[in-house]
Protein backbone atom coordinates (compact mmCIF):
# COMPACT_ATOMS: atom_id res chain seq x y z
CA UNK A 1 1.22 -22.80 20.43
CA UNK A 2 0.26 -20.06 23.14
CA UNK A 3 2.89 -18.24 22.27
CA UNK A 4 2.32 -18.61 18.26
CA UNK A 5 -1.16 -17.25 19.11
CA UNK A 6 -0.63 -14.52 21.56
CA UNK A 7 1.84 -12.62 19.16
CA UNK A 8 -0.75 -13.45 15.62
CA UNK A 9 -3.29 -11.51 18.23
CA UNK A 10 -0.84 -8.89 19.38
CA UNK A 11 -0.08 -8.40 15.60
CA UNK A 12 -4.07 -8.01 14.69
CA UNK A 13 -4.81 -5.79 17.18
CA UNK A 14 -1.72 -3.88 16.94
CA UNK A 15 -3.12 -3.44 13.03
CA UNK A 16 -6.70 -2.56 14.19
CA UNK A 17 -5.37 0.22 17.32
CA UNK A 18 -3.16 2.07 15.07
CA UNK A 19 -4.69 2.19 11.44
CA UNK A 20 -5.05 0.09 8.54
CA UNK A 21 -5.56 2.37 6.00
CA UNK A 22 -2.01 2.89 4.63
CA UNK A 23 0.81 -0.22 3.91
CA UNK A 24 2.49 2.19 6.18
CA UNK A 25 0.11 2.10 9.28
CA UNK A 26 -0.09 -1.68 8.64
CA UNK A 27 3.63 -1.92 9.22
CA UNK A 28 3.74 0.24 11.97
CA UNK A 29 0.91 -1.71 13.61
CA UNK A 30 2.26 -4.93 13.27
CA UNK A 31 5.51 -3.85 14.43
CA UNK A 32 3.58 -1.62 17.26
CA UNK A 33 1.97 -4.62 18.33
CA UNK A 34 4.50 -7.44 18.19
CA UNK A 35 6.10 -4.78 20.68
CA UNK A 36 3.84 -4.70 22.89
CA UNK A 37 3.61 -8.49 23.01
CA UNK A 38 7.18 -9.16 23.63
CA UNK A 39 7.92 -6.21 26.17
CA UNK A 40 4.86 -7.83 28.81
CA UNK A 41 5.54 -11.57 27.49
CA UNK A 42 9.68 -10.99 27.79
CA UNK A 43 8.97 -9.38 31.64
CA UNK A 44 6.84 -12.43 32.57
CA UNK A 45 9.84 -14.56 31.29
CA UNK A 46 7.27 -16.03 29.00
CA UNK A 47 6.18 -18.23 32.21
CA UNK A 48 2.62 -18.38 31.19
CA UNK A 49 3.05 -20.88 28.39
CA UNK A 50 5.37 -23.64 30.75
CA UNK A 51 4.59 -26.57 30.94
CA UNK A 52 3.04 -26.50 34.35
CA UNK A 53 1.62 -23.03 34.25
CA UNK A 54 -2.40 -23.54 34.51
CA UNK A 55 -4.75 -23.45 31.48
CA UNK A 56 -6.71 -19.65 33.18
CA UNK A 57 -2.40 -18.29 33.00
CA UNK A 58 -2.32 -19.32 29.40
CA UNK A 59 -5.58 -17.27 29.04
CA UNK A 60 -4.04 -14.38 31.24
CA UNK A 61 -1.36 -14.06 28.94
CA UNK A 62 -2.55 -14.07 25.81
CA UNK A 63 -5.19 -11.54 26.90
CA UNK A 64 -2.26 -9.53 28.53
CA UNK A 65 0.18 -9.69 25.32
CA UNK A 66 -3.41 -8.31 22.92
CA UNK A 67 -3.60 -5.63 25.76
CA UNK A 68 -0.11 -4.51 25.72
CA UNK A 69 -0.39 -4.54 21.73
CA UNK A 70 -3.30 -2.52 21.86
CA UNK A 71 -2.05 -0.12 24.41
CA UNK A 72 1.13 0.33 22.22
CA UNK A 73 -0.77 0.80 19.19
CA UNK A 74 -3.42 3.08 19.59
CA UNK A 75 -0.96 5.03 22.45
CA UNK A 76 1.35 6.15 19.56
CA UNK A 77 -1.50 6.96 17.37
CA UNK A 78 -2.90 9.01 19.96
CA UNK A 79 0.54 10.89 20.45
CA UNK A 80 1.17 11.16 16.73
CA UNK A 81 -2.30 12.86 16.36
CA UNK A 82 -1.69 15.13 18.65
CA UNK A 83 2.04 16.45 16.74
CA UNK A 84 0.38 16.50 13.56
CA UNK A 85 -2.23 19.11 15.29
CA UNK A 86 0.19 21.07 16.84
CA UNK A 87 2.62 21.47 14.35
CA UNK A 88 5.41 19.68 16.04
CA UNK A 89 6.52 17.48 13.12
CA UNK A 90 8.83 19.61 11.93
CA UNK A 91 11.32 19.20 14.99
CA UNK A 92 11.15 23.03 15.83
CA UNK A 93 8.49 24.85 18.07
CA UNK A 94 7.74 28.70 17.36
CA UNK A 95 5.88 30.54 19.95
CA UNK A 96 6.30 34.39 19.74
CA UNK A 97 9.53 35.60 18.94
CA UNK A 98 11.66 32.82 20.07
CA UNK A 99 12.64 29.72 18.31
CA UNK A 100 13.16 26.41 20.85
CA UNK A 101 14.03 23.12 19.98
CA UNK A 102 12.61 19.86 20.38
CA UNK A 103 14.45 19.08 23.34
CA UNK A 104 13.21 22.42 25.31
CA UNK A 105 9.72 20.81 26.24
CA UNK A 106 11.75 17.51 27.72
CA UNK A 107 13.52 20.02 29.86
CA UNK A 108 10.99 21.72 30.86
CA UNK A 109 9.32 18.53 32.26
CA UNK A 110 12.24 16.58 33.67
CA UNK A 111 11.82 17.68 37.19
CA UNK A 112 7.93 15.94 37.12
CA UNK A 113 9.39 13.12 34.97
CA UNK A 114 11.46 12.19 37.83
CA UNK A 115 9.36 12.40 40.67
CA UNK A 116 7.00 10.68 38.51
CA UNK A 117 9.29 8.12 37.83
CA UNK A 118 10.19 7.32 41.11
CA UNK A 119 7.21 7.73 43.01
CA UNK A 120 4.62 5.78 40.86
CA UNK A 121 6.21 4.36 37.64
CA UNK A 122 8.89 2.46 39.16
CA UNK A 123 6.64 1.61 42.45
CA UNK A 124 4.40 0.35 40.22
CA UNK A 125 6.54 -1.81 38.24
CA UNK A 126 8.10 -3.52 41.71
CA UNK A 127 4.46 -3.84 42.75
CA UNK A 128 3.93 -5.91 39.39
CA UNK A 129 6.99 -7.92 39.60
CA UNK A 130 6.15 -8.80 43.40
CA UNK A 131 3.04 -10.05 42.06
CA UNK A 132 4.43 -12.55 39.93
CA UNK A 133 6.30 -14.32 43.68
CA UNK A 134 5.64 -16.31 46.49
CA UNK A 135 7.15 -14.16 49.11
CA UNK A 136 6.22 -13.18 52.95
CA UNK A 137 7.07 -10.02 55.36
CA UNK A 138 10.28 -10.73 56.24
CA UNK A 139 11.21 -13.93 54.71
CA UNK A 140 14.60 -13.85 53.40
CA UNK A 141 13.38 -16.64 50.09
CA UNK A 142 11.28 -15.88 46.88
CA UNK A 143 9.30 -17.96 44.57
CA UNK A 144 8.36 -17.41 41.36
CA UNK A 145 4.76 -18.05 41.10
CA UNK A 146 4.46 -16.78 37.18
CA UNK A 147 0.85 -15.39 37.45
CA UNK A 148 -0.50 -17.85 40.18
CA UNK A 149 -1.93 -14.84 42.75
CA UNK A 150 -3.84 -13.26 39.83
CA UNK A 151 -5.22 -16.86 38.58
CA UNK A 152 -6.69 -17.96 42.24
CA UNK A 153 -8.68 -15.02 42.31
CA UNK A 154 -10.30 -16.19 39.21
CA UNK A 155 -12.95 -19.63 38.41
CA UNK A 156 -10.98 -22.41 37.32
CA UNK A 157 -12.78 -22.60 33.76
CA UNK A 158 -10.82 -19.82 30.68
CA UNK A 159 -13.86 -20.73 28.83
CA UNK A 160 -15.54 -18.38 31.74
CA UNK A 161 -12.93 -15.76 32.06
CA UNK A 162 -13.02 -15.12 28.49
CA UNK A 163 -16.43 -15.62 27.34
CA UNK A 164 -18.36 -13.17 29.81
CA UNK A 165 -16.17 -10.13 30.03
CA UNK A 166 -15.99 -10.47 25.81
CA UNK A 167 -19.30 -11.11 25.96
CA UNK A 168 -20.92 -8.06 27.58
CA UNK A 169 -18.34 -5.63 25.55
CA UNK A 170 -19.72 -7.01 22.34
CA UNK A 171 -23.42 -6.56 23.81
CA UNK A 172 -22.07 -2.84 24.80
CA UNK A 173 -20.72 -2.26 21.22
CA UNK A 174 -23.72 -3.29 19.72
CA UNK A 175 -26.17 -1.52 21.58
CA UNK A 176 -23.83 1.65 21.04
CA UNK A 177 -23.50 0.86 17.74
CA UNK A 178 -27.65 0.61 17.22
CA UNK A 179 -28.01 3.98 19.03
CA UNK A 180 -25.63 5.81 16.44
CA UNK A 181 -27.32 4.13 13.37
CA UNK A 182 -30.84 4.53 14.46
CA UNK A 183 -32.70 7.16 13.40
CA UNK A 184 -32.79 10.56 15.31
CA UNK A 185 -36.45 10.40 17.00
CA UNK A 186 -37.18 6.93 16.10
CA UNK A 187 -38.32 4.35 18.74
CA UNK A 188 -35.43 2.55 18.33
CA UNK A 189 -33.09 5.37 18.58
CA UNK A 190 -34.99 6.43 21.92
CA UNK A 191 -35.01 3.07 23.35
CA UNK A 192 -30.83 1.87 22.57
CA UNK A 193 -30.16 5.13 24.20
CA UNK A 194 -32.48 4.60 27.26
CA UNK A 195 -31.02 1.31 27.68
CA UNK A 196 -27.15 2.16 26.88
CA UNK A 197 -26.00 2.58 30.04
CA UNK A 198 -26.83 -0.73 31.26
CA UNK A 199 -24.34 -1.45 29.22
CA UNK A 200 -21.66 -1.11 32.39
CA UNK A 201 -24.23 -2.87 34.51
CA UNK A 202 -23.75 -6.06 32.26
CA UNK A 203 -20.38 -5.58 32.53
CA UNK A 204 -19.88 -5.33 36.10
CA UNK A 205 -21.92 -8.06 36.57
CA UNK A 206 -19.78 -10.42 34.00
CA UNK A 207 -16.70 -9.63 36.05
CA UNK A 208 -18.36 -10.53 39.11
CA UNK A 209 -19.50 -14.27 37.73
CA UNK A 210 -15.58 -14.66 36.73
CA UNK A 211 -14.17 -14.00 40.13
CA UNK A 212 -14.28 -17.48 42.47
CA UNK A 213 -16.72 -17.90 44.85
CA UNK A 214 -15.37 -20.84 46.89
CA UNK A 215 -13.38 -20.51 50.52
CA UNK A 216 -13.30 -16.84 50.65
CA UNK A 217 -12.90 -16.52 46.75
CA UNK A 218 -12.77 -12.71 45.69
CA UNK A 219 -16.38 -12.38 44.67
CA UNK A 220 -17.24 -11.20 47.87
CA UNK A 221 -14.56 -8.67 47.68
CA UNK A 222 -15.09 -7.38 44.48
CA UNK A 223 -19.14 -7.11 45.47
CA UNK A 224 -18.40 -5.23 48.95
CA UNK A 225 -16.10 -2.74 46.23
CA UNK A 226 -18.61 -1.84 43.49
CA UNK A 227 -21.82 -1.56 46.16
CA UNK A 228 -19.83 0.60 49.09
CA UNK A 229 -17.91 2.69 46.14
CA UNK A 230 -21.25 3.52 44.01
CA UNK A 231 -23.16 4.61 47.28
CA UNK A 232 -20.33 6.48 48.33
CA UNK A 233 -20.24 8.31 44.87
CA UNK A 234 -23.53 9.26 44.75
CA UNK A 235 -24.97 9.99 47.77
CA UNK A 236 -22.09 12.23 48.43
CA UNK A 237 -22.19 14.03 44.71
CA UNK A 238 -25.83 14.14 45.02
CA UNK A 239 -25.85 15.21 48.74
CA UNK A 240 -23.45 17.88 47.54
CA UNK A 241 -25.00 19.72 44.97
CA UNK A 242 -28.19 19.51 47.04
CA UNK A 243 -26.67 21.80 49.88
CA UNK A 244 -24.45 23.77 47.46
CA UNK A 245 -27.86 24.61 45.47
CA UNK A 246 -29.68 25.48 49.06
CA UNK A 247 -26.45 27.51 50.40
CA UNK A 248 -26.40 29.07 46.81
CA UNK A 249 -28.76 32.02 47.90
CA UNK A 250 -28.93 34.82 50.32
CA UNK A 251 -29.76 33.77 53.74
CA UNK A 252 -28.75 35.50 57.09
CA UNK A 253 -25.29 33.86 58.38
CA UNK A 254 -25.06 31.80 55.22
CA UNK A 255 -20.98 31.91 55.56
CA UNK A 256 -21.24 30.28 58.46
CA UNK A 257 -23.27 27.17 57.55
CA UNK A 258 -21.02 26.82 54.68
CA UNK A 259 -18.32 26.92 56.58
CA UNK A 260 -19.53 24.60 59.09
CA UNK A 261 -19.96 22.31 56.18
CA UNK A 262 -17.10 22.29 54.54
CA UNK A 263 -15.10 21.85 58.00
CA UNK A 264 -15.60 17.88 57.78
CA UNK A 265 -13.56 17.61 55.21
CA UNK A 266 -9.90 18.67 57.00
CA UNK A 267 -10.87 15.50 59.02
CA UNK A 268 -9.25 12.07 57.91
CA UNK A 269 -11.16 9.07 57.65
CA UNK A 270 -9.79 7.50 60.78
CA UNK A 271 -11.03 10.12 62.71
CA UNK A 272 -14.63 9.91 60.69
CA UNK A 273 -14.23 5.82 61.40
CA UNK A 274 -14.00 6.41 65.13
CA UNK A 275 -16.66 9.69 65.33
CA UNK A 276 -19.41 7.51 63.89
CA UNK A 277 -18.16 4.44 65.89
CA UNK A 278 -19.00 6.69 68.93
CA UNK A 279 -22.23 7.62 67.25
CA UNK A 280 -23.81 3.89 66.21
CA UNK A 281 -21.65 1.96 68.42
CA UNK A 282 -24.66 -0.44 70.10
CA UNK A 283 -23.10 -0.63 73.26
CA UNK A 284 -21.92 2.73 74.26
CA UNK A 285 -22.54 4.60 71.35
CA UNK A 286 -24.44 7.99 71.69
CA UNK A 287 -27.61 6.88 69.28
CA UNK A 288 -27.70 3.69 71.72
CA UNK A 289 -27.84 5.53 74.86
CA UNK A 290 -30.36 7.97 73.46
CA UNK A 291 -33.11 4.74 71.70
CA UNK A 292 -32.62 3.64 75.50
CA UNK A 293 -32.64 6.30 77.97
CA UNK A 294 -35.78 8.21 76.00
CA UNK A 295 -37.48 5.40 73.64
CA UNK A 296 -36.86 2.19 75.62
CA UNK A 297 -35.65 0.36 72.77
CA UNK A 298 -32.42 -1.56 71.65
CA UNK A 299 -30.12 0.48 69.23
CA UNK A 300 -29.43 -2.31 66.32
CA UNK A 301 -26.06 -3.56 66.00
CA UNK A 302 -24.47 -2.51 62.73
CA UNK A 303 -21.26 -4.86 63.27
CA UNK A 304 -23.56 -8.15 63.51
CA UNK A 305 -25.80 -6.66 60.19
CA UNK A 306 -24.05 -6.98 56.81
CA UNK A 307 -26.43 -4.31 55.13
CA UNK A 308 -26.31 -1.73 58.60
CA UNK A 309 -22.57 -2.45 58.32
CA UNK A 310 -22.15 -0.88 54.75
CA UNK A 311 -24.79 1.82 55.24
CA UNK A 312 -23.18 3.20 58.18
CA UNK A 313 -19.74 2.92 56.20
CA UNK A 314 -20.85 4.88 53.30
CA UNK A 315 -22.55 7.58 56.10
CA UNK A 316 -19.04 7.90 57.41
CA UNK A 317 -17.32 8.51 54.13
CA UNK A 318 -20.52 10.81 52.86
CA UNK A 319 -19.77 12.76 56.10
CA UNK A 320 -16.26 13.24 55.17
CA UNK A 321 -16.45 14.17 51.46
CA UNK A 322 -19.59 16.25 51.76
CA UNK A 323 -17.75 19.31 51.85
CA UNK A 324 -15.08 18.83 49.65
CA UNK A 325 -18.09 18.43 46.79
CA UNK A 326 -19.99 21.48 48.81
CA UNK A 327 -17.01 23.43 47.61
CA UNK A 328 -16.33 22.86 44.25
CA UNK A 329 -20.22 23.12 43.31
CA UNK A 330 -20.45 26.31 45.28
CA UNK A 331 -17.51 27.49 43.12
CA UNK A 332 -19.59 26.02 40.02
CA UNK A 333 -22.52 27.79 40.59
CA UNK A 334 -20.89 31.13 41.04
CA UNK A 335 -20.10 30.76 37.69
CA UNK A 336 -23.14 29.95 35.89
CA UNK A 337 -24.47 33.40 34.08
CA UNK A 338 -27.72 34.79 36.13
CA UNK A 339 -28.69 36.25 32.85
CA UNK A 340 -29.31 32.68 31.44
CA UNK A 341 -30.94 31.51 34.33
CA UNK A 342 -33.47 34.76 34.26
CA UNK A 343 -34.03 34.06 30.39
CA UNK A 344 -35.41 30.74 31.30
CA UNK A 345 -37.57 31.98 33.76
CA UNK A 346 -39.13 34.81 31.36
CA UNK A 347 -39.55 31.86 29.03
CA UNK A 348 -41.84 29.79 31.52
CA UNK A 349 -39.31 27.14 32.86
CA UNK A 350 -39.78 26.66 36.38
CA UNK A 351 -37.13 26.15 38.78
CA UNK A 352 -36.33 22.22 37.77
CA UNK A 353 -36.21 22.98 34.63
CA UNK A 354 -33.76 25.53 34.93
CA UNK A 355 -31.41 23.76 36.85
CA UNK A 356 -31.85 20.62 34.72
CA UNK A 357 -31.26 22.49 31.01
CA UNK A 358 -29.13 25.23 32.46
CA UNK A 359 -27.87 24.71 35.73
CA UNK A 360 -26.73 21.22 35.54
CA UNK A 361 -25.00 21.75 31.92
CA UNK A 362 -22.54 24.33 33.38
CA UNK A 363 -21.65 22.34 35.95
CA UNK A 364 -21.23 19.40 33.80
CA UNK A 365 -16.93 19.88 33.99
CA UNK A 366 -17.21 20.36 38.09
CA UNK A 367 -19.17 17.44 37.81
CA UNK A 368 -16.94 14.93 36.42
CA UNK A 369 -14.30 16.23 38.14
CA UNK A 370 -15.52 15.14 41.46
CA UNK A 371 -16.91 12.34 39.85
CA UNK A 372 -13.45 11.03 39.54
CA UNK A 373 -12.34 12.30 42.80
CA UNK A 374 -14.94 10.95 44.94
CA UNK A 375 -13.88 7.32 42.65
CA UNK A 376 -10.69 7.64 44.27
CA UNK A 377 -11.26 7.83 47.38
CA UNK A 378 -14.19 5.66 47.88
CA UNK A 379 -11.33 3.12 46.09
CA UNK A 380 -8.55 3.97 48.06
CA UNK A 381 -9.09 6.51 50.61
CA UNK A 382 -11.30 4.44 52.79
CA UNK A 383 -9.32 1.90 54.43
CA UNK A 384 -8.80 3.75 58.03
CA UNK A 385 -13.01 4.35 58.21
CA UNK A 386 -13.97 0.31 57.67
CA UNK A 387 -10.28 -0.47 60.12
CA UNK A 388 -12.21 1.74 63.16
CA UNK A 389 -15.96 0.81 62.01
CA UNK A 390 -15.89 -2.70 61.47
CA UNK A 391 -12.80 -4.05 60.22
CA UNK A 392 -14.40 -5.64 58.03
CA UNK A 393 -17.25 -7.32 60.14
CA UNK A 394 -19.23 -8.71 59.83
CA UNK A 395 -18.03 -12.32 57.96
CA UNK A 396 -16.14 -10.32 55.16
CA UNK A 397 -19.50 -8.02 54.20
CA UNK A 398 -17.18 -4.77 54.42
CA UNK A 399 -14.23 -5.50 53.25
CA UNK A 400 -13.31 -3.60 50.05
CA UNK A 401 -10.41 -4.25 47.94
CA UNK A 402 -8.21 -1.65 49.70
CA UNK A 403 -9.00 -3.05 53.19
CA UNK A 404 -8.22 -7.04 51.68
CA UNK A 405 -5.06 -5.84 49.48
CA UNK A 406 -3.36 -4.37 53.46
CA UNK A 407 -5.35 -7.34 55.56
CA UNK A 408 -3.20 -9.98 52.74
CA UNK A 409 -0.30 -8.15 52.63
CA UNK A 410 0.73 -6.57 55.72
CA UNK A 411 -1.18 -8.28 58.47
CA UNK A 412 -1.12 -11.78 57.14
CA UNK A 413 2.38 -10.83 55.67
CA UNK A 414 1.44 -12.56 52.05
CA UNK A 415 3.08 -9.63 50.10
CA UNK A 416 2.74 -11.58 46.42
CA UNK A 417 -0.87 -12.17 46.74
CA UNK A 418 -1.29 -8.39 48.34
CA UNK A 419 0.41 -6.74 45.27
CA UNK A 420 -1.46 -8.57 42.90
CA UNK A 421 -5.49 -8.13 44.12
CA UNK A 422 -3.20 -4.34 44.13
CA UNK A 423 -2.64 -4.47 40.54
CA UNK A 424 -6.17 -5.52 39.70
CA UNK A 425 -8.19 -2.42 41.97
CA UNK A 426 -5.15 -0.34 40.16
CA UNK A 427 -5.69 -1.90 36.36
CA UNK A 428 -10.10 -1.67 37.61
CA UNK A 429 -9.70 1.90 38.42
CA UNK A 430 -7.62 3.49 35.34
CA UNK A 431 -9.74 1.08 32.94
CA UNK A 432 -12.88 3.19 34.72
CA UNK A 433 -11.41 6.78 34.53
CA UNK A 434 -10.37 5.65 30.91
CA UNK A 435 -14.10 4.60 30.29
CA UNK A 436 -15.20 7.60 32.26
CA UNK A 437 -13.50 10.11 30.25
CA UNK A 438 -14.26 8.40 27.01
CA UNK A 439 -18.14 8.64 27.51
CA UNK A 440 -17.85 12.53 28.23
CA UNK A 441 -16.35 13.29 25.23
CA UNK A 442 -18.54 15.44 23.36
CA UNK A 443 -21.03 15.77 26.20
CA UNK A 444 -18.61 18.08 28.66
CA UNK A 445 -18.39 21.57 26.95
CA UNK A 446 -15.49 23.98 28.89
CA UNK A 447 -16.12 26.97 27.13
CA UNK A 448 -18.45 29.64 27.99
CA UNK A 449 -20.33 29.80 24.49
């Protein structure tokens, strides 16, 4: 029956991704999305439907085979599209004077094909297949364990697992869906789009009521992730442009002060984790000895503090991407026309007002550039700065999913149940670029007009 009802989904959405206009795009969906059903369901060995396999791995796969349809589906539509706009249906590519092939472009790319091939699509595939067995470091047997290590980290009830997370999408849909319908100017157009981006608050906090909560469930995890990450993102993007803007101008030895800004950067967070473990350390930490020696009072302890513990993370990691975003937005605002920012000024706006209508617009594409950077790395890039700040003291409050995925699968040597919380921060982080990108769309302009 889970089968039967995993490949009528697959089939629907497969139908819905890729069109359902023509009996043509019909076929193709259904076929798209029966694909996509049997290539994830046919890897898993179809284990999620045993006998024995758990009612939340039933869930799991069903919701995987409707993904894998969907992905297949709208995927070729998207790649279709983009032939049709480029000419390339006809087999042959004219630029200039010379006629190439189809196969030219292939070519062209097989040397990144490769590397991409076998440095992140077949690494990730192992990853996923390790995540499906009960293996340790250096033990010569493996288990197969279907989709256990993803199904622990979730609440024992699929009523849960499914109902929130479909839940707050609908409630995202339809508050989208009221802002486009509502009239420009209206009160209710004003007030869906001042409450829209909630939307990925609801949503955040859905995933975090599905997660389990009992003996040193994930929740905690997943919590430490989304506040450490956010305060890393925007303190540093906000800290950035703040010093870019104030190093924008003339000032006597300005090259200096951006230089000795941007030098943090060429420092790796180990070497952060152990400069501001000097610093805040409340033993023999330089902020210690100087509440002492001058103030006569005891330096708090950030390691026994759950809330000092995180702030002083995020200072460390703020520290060390400061001047990576100090660069680009210096590099942005040498761009931005001074004739547009002078015809503001003769217009009346004062100086918020022209970076907020003309400033901020041309820096929109820096922006979300470093939006997506700074993601990464307060995702993946911070591992050594919590290992020399707290290692993830105290009780659990600062460990991140990158610091758990290496504590699970290297130190305590449980590699299936490392690669899979690994496949979940990797699925979490390309389904929030993918969200990412699609809310700029139409709000990011790259041209100069």
């Amino acid at each position: 029956m889970g089968i039967i009802s995993s490949f009528l989904l697959a089939a629907a959405i497969g139908v819905l991704s890729f069109g359902y206009r023509t009996k043509r795009e019909v076929a193709l969906g259904l076929a798209l999305g029966i694909l996509g059903a049997s290539v994830i369901l046919a890897a898993l060995d179809f284990c999620t439907f045993a006998s024995d396999a758990e009612s939340t791995e039933g869930v799991m796969g069903v919701g995987l085979a409707g993904a894998f349809a969907w992905m297949f589906g709208s995927g070729t539509k998207a790649i279709l599209r983009k032939q049709e706009a480029a000419g390339l249906g006809s087999g042959e590519i004219r630029t200039g004077t010379f006629r190439l092939g189809w196969y030219w472009p292939w070519l062209l790319l097989l040397p990144t094909l490769v590397i991409l091939v076998f440095f992140l699509y077949l690494p990730a595939y192992r990853t996923f297949t390790l995540s499906t067995k009960l293996t340790r470091l250096g033990a010569p047997r493996v288990g197969e364990r279907c989709l256990s290590n993803f199904s622990e980290l979730l609440v024992p009830s699929p009523a849960v697992v499914v109902a929130l997370p479909l839940a707050s999408i609908g409630l995202m849909w339809g508050i989208g869906l009221w802002h486009n319908r509502a009239e420009p100017g209206s009160f209710a157009h004003g007030f869906s789009g001042a409450i829209r981006p909630f939307g990925i608050v609801i949503f955040l906090f859905a995933i975090y009521y599905i997660f389990e909560d009992v003996d040193g469930g994930y929740r905690q995890i997943y919590f430490n992730t989304v506040i450490v990450s956010s305060a890393i993102v925007v303190v540093s993007m906000v800290a950035g442009l703040g010093l870019a803007y104030l190093t924008y101008g003339y000032v006597r030895g300005i090259m200096v002060y951006r230089t000795l800004l941007i030098w943090p950067y060429a420092i790796s967070p180990p070497v952060a984790g152990i400069l501001f473990f000097m610093m805040f350390n409340a033993t023999g930490g330089i902020f210690a000895a100087v509440a002492d020696n001058w103030f006569g009072f005891d330096f708090p302890d950030y390691a026994r503090n759950a809330t000092l513990a995180r702030i002083t993370i995020v200072l460390a990691s703020v520290w060390k991407l400061l001047g990576y975003n100090l660069l680009f937005f210096l590099a942005g605002l040498q761009t931005v026309p001074r004739e547009q920012i002078d015809a503001a000024a003769i217009d009346g706006a004062n100086s918020f007002q022209r970076f907020r209508k003309v400033i901020m617009p041309a820096l929109g594409p820096i922006a979300f550039f470093l939006l997506i950077t700074n993601l990464t790395y307060s995702f993946f890039d911070i591992y050594g700065t919590i290992d020399f700040l707290t290692k993830g003291a105290p009780a659990g409050a600062t460990s991140v999913a990158i610091y758990e995925i290496i504590r699970v699968g290297v130190d305590n040597g449980d590699l299936g149940r490392g690669a899979a919380q690994s496949v979940v921060l990797f699925l979490a982080v390309i389904a929030l670029t993918a969200w990412q990108f699609k809310q700029s769309e139409g709000r990011i302009s790259y041209g100069s007009a």
